[in-house]
PDB file of N, CA and C in Angstrom:
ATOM      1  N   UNK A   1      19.694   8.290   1.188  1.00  0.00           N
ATOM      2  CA  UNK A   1      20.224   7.080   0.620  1.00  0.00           C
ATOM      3  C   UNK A   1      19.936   7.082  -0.871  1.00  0.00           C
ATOM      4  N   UNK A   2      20.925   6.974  -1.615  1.00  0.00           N
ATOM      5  CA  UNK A   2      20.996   7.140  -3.125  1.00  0.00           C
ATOM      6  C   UNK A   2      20.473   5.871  -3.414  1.00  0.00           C
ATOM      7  N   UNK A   3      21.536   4.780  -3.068  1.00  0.00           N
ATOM      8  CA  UNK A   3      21.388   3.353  -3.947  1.00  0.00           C
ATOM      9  C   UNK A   3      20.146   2.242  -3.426  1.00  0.00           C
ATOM     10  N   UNK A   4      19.299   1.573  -4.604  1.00  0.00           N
ATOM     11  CA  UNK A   4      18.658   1.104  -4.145  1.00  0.00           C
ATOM     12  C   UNK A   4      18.569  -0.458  -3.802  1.00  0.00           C
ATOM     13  N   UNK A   5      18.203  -0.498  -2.149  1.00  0.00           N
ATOM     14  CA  UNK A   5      18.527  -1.877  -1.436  1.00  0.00           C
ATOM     15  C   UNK A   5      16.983  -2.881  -1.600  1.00  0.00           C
ATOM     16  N   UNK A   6      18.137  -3.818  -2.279  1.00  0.00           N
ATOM     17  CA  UNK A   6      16.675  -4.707  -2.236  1.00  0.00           C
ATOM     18  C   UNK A   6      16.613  -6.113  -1.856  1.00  0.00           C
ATOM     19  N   UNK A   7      15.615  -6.656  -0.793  1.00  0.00           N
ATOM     20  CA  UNK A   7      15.893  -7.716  -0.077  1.00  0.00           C
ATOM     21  C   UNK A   7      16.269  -8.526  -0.746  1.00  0.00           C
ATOM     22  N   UNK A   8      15.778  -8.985  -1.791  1.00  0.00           N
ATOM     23  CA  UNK A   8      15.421 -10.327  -2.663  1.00  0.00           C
ATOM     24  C   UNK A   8      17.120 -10.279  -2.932  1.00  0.00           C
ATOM     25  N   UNK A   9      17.708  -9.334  -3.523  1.00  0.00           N
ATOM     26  CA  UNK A   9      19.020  -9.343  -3.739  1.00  0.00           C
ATOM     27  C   UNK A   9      20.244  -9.587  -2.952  1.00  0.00           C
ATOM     28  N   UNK A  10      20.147  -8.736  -2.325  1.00  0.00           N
ATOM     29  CA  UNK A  10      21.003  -8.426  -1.124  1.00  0.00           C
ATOM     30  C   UNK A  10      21.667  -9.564  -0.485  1.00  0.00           C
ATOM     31  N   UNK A  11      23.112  -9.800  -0.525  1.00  0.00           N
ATOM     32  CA  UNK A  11      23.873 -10.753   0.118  1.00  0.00           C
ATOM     33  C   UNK A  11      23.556 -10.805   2.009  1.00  0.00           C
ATOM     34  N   UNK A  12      23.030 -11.654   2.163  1.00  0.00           N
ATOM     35  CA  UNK A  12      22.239 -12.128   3.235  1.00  0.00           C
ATOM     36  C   UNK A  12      23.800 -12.686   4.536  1.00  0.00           C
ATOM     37  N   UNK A  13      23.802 -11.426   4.888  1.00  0.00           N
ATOM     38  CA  UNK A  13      25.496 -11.902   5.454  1.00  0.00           C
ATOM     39  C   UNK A  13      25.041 -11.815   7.155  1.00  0.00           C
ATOM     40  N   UNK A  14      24.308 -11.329   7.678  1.00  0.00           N
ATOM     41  CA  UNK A  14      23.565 -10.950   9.082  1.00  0.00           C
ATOM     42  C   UNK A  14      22.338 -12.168   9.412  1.00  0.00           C
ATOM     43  N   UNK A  15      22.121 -12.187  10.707  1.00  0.00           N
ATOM     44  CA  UNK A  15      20.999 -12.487  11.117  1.00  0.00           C
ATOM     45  C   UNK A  15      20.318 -11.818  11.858  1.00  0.00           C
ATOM     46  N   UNK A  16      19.161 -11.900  12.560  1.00  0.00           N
ATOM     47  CA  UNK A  16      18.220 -11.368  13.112  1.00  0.00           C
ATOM     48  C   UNK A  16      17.273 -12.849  14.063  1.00  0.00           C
ATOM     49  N   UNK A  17      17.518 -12.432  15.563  1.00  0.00           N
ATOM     50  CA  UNK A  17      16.640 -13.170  16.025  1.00  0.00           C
ATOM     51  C   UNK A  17      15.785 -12.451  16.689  1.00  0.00           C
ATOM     52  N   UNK A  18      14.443 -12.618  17.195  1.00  0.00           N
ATOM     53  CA  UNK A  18      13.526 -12.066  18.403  1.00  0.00           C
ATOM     54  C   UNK A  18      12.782 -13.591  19.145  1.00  0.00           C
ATOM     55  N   UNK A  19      12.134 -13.658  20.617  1.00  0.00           N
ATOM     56  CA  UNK A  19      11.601 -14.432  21.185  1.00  0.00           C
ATOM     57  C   UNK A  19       9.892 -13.765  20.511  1.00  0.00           C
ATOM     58  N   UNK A  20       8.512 -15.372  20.447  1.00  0.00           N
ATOM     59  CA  UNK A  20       7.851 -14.587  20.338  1.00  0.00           C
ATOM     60  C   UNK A  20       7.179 -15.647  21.010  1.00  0.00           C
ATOM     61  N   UNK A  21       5.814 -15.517  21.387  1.00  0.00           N
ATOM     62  CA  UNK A  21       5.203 -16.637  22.017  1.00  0.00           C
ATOM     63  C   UNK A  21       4.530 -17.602  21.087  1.00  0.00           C
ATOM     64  N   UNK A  22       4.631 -18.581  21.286  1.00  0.00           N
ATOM     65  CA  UNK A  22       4.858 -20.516  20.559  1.00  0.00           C
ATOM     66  C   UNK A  22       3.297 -19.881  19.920  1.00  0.00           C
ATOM     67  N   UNK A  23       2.356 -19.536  20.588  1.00  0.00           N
ATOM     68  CA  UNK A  23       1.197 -19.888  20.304  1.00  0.00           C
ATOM     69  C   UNK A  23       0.945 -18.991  19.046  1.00  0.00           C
ATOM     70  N   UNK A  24       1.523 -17.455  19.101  1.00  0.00           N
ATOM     71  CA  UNK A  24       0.905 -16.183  18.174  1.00  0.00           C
ATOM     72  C   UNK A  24       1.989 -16.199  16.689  1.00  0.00           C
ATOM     73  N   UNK A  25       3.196 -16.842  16.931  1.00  0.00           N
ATOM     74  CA  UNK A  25       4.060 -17.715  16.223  1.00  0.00           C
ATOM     75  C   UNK A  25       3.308 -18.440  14.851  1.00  0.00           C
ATOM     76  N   UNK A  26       2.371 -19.399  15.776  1.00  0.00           N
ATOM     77  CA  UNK A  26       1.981 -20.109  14.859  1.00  0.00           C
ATOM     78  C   UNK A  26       0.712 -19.956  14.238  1.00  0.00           C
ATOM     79  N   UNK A  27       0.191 -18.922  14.990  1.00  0.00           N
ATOM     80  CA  UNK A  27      -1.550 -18.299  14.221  1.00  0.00           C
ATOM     81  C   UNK A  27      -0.797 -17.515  13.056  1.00  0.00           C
ATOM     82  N   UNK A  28       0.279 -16.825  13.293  1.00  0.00           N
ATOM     83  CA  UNK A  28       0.712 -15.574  12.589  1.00  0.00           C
ATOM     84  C   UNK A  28       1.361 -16.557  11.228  1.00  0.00           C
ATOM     85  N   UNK A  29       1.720 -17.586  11.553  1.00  0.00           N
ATOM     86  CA  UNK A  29       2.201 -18.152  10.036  1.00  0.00           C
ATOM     87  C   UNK A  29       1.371 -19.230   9.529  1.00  0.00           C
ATOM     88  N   UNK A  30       0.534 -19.836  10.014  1.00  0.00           N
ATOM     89  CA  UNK A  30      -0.545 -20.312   9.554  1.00  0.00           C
ATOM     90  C   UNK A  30      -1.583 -19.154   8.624  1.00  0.00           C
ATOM     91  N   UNK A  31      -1.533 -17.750   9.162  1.00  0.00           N
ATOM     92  CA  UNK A  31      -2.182 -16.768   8.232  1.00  0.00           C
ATOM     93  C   UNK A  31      -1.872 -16.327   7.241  1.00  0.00           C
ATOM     94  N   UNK A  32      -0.166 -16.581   7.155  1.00  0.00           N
ATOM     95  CA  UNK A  32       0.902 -16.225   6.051  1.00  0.00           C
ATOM     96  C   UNK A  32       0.540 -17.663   5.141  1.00  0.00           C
ATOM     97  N   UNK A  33       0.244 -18.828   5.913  1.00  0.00           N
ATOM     98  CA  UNK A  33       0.630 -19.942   4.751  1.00  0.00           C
ATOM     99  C   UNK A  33      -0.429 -20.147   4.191  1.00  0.00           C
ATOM    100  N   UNK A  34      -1.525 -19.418   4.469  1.00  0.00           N
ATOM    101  CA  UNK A  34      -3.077 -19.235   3.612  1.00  0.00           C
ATOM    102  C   UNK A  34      -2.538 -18.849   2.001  1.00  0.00           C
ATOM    103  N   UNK A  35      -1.838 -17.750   2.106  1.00  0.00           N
ATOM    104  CA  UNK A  35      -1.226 -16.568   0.904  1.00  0.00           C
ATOM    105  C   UNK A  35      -0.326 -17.275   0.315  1.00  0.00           C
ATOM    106  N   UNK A  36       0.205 -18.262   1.057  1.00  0.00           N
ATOM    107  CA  UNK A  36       1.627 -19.105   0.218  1.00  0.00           C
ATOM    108  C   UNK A  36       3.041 -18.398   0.962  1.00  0.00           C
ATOM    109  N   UNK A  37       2.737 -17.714   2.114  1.00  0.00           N
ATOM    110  CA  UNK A  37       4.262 -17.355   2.495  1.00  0.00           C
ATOM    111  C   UNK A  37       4.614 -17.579   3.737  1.00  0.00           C
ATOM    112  N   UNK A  38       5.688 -17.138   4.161  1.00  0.00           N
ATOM    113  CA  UNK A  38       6.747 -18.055   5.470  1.00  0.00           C
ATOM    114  C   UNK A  38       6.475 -16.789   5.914  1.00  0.00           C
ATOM    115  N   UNK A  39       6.661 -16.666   7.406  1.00  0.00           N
ATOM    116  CA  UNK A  39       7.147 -15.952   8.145  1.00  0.00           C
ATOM    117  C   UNK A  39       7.899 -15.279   7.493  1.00  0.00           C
ATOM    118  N   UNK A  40       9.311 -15.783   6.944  1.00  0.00           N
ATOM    119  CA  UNK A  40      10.460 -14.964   6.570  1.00  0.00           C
ATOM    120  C   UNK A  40       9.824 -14.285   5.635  1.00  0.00           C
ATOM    121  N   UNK A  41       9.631 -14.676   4.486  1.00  0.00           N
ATOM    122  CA  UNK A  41       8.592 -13.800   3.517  1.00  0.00           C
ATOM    123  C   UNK A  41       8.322 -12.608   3.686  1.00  0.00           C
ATOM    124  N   UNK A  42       7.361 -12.902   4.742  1.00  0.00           N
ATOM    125  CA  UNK A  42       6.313 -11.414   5.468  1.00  0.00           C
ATOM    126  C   UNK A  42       7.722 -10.760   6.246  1.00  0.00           C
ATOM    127  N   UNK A  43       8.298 -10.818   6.660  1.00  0.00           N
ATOM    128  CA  UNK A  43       9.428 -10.078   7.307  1.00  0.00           C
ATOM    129  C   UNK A  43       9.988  -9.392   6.241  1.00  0.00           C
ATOM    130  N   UNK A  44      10.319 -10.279   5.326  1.00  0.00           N
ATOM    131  CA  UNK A  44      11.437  -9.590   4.446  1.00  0.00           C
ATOM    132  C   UNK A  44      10.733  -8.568   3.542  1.00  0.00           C
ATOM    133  N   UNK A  45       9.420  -8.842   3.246  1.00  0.00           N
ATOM    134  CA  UNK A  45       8.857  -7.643   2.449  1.00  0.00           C
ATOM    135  C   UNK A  45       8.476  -6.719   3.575  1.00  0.00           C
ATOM    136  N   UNK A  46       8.428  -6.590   4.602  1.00  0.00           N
ATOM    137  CA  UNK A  46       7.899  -5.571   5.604  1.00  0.00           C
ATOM    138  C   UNK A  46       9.168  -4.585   5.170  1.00  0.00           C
ATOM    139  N   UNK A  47      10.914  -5.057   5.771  1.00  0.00           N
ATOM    140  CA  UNK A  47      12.020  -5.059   5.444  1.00  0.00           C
ATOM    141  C   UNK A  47      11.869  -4.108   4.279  1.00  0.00           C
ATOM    142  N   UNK A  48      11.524  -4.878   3.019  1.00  0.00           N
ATOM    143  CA  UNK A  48      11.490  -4.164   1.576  1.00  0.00           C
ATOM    144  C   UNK A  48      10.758  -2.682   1.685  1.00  0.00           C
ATOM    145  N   UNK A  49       9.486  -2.957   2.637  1.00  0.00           N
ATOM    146  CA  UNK A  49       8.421  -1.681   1.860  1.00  0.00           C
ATOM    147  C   UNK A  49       9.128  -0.394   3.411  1.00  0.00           C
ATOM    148  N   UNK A  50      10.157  -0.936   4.246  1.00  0.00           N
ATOM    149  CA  UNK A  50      10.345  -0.191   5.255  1.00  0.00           C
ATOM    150  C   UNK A  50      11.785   0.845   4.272  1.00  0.00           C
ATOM    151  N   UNK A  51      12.145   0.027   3.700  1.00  0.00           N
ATOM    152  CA  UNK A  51      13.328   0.626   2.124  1.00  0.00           C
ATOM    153  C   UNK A  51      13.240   1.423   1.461  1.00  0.00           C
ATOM    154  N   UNK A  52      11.768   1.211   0.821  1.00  0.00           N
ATOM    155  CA  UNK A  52      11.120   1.643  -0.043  1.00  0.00           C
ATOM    156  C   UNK A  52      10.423   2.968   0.493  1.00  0.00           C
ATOM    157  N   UNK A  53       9.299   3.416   1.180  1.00  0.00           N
ATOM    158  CA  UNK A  53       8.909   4.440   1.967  1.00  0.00           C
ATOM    159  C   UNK A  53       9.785   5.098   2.785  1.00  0.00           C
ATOM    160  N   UNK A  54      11.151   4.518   3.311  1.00  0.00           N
ATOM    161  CA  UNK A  54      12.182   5.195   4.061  1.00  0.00           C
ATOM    162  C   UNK A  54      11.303   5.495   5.416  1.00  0.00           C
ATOM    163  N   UNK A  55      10.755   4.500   6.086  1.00  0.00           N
ATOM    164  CA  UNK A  55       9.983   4.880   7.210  1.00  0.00           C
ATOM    165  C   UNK A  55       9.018   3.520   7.366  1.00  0.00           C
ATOM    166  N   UNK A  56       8.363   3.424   8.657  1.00  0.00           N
ATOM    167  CA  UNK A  56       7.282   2.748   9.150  1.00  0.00           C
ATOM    168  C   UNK A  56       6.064   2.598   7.710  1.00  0.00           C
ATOM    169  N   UNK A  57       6.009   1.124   7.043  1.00  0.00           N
ATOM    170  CA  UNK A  57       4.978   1.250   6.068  1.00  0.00           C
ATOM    171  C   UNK A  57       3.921   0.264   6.238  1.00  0.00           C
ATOM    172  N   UNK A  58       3.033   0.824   7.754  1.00  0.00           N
ATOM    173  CA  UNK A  58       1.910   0.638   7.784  1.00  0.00           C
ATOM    174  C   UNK A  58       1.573   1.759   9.075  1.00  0.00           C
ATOM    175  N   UNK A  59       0.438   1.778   9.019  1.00  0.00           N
ATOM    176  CA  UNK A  59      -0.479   2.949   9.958  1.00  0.00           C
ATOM    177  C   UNK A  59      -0.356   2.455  11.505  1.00  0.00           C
ATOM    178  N   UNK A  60       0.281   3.232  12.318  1.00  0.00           N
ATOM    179  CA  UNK A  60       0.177   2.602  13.427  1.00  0.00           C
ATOM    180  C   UNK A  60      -0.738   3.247  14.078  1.00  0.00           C
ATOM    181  N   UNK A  61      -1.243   2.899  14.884  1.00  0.00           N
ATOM    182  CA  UNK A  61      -2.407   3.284  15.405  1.00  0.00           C
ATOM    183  C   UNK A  61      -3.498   2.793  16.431  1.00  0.00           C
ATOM    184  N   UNK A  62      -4.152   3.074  17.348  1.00  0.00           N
ATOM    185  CA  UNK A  62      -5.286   2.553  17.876  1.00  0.00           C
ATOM    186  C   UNK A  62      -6.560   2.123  17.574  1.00  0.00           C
ATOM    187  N   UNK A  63      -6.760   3.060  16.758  1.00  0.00           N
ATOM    188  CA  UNK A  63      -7.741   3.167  15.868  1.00  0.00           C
ATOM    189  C   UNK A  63      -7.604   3.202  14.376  1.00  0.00           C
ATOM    190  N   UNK A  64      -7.233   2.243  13.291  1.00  0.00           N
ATOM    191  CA  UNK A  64      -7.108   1.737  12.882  1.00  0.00           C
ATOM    192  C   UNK A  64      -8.038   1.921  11.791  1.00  0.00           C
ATOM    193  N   UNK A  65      -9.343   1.577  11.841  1.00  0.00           N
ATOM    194  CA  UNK A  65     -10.403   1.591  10.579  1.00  0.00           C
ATOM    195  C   UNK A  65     -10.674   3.251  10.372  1.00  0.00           C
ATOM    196  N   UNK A  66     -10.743   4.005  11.771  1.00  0.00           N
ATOM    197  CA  UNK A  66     -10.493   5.700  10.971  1.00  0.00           C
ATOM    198  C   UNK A  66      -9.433   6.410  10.651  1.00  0.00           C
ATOM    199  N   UNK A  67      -8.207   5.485  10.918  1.00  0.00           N
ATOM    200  CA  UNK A  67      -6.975   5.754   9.993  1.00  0.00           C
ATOM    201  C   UNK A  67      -6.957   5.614   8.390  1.00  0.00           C
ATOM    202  N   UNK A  68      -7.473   4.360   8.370  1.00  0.00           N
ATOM    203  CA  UNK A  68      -7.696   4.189   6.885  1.00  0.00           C
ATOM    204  C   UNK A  68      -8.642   4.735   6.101  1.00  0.00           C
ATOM    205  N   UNK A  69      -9.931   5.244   7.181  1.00  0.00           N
ATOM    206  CA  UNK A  69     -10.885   6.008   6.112  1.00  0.00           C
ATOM    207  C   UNK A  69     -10.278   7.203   6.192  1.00  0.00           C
ATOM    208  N   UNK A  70      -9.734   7.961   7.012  1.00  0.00           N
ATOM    209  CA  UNK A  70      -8.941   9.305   6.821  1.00  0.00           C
ATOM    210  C   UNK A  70      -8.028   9.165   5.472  1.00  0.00           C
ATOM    211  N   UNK A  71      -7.439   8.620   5.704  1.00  0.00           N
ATOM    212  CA  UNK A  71      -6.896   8.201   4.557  1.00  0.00           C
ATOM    213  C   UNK A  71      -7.409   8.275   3.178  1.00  0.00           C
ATOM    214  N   UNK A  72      -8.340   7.428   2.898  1.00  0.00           N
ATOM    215  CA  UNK A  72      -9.196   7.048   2.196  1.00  0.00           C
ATOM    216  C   UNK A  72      -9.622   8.154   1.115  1.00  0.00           C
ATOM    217  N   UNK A  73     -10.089   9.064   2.204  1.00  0.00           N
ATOM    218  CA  UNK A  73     -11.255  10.273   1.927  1.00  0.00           C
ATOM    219  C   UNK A  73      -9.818  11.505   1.525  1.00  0.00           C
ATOM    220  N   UNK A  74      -8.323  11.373   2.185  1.00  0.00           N
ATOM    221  CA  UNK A  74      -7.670  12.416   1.540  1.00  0.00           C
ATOM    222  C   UNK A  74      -6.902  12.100   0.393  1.00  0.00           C
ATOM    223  N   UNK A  75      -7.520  10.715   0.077  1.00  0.00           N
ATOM    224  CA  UNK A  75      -6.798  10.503  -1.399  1.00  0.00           C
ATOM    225  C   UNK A  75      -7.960  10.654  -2.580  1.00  0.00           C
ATOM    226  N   UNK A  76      -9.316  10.454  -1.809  1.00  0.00           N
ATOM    227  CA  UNK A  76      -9.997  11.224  -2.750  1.00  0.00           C
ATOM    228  C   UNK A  76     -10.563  12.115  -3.128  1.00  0.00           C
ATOM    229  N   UNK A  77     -10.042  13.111  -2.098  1.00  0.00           N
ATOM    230  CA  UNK A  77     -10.055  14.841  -1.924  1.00  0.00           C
ATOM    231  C   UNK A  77      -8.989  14.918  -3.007  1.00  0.00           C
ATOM    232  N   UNK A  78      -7.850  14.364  -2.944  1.00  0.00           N
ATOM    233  CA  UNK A  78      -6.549  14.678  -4.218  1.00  0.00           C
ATOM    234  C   UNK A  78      -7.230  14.363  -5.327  1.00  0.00           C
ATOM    235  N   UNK A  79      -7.529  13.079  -5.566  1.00  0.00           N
ATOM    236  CA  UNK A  79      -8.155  12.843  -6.945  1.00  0.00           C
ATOM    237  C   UNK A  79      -9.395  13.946  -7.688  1.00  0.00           C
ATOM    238  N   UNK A  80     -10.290  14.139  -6.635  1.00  0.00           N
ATOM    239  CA  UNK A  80     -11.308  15.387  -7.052  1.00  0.00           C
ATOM    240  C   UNK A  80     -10.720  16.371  -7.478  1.00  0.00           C
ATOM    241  N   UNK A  81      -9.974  17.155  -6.565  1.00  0.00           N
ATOM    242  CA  UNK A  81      -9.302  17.888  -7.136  1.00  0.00           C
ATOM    243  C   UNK A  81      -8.445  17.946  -8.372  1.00  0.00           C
ATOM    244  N   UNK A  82      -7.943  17.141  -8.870  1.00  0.00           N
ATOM    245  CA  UNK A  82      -7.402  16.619 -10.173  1.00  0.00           C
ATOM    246  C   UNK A  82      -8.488  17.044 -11.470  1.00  0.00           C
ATOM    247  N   UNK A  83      -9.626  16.126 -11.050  1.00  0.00           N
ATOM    248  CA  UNK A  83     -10.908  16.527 -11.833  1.00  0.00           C
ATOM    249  C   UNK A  83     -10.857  18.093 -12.203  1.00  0.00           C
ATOM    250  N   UNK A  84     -11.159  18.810 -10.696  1.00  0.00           N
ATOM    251  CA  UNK A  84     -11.343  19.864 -11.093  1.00  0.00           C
ATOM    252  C   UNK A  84     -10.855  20.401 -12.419  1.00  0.00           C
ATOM    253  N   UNK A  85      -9.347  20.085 -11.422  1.00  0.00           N
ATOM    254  CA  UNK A  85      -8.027  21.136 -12.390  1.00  0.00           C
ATOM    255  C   UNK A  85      -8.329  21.142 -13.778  1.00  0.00           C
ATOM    256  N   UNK A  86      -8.444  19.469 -14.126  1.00  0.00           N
ATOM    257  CA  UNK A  86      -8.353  19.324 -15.598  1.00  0.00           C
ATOM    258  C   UNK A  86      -9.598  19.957 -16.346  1.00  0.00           C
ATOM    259  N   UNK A  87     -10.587  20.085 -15.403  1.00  0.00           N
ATOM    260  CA  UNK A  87     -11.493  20.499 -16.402  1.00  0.00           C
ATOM    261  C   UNK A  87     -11.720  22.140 -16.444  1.00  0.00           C
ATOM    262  N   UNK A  88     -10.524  22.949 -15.628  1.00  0.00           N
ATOM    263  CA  UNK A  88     -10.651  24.448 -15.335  1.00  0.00           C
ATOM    264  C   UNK A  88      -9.484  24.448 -17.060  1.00  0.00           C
ATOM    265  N   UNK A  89      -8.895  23.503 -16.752  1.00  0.00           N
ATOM    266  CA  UNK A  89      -7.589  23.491 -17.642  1.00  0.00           C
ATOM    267  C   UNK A  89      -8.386  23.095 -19.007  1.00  0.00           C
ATOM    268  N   UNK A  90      -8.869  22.379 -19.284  1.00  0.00           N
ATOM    269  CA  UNK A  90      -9.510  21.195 -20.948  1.00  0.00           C
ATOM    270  C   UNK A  90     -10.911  22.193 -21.182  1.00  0.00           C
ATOM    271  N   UNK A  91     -12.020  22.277 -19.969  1.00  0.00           N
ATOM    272  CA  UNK A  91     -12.713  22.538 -20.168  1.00  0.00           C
ATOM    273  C   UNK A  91     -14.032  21.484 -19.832  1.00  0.00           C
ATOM    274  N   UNK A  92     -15.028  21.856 -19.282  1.00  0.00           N
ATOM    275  CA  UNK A  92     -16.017  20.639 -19.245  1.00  0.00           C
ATOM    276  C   UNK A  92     -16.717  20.119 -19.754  1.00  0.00           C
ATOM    277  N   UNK A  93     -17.484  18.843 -20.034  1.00  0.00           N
ATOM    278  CA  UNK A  93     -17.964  18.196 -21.198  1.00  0.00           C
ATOM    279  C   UNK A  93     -19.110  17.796 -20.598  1.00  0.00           C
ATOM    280  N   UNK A  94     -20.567  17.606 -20.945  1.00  0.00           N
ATOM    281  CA  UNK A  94     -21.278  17.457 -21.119  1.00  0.00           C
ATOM    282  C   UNK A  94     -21.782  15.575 -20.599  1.00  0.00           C
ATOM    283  N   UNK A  95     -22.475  14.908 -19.951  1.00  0.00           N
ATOM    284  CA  UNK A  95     -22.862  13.654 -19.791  1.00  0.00           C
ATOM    285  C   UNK A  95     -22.949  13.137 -21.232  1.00  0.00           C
ATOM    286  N   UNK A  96     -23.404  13.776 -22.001  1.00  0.00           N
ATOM    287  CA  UNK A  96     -23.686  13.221 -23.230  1.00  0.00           C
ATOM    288  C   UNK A  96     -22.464  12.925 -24.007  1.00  0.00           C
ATOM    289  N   UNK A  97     -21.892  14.088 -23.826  1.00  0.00           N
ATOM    290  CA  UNK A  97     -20.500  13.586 -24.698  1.00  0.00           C
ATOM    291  C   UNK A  97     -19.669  12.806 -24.247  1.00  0.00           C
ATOM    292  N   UNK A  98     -19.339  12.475 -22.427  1.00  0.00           N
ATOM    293  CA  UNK A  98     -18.642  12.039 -21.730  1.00  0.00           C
ATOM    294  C   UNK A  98     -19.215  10.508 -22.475  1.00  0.00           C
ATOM    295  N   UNK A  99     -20.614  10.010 -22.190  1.00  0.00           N
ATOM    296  CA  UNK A  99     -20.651   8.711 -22.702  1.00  0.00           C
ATOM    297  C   UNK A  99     -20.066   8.400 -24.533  1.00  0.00           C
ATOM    298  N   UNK A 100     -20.713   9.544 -25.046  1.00  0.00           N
ATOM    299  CA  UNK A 100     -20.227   8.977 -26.003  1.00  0.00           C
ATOM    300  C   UNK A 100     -18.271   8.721 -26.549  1.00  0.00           C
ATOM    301  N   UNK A 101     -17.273   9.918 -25.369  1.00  0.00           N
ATOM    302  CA  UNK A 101     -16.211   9.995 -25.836  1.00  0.00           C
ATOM    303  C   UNK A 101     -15.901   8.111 -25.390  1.00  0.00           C
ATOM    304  N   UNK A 102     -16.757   7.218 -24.380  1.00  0.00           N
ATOM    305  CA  UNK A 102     -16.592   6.026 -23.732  1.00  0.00           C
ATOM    306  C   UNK A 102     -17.234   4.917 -24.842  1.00  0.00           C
ATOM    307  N   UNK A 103     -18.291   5.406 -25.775  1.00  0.00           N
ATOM    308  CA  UNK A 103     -18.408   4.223 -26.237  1.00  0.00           C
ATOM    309  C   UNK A 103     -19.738   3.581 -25.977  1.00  0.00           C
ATOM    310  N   UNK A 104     -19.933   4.363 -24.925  1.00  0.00           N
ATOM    311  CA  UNK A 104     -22.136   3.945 -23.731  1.00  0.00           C
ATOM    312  C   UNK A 104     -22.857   4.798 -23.899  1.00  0.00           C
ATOM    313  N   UNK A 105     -23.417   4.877 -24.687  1.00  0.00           N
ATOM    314  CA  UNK A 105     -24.597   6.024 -24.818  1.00  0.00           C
ATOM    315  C   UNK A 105     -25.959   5.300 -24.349  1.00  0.00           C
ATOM    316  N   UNK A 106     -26.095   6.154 -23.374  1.00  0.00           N
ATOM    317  CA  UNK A 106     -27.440   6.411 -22.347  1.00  0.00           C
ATOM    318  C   UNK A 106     -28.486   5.959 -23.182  1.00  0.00           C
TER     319      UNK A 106
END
């Protein structure tokens, strides 16, 4: 998909219904109206970021909290590595100089 679709824009020509139960209905938008948003809101940006990623954009899962530290830990395996690079690439600097290139000297 070339062109980019975006809820907020988008001529609103369809609907969408689902049944859900009265009770989880209203925990689920009472949690939204903490944040300031509707139901529809939270739908329509789910909608947006499902656009945007071209796929499911949240972790589905059972387990859940070691999804996100997996996660977590391989975004800061990427970032380390970055470090590395730059400093195989620039060269490495010293604590001393690092504070002073910041402005905090120890």
């Amino acid at each position: 998909m070339s062109e980019f679709l975006s809820v907020a824009t988008a001529p609103k020509t369809a609907t969408f219904q689902m049944r859900i139960n009265p009770e989880i209905k209203k925990n689920v938008e009472d949690i939204y109206a903490k944040v300031g948003m509707t139901m529809t809101d939270a739908f329509n940006i789910f909608i947006q970021q499902t656009l945007n990623v071209q796929g499911l954009p949240l972790l589905a899962t059972t387990d859940t909290k070691s999804a996100i530290k997996e996660q977590a830990k391989a975004l800061l395996m990427i970032e380390l590595q970055k470090g590395l690079d730059s400093a195989a690439e620039e060269g490495w600097i010293s604590e001393e100089e690092m504070w002073k290139e910041f402005g905090d000297e120890k």
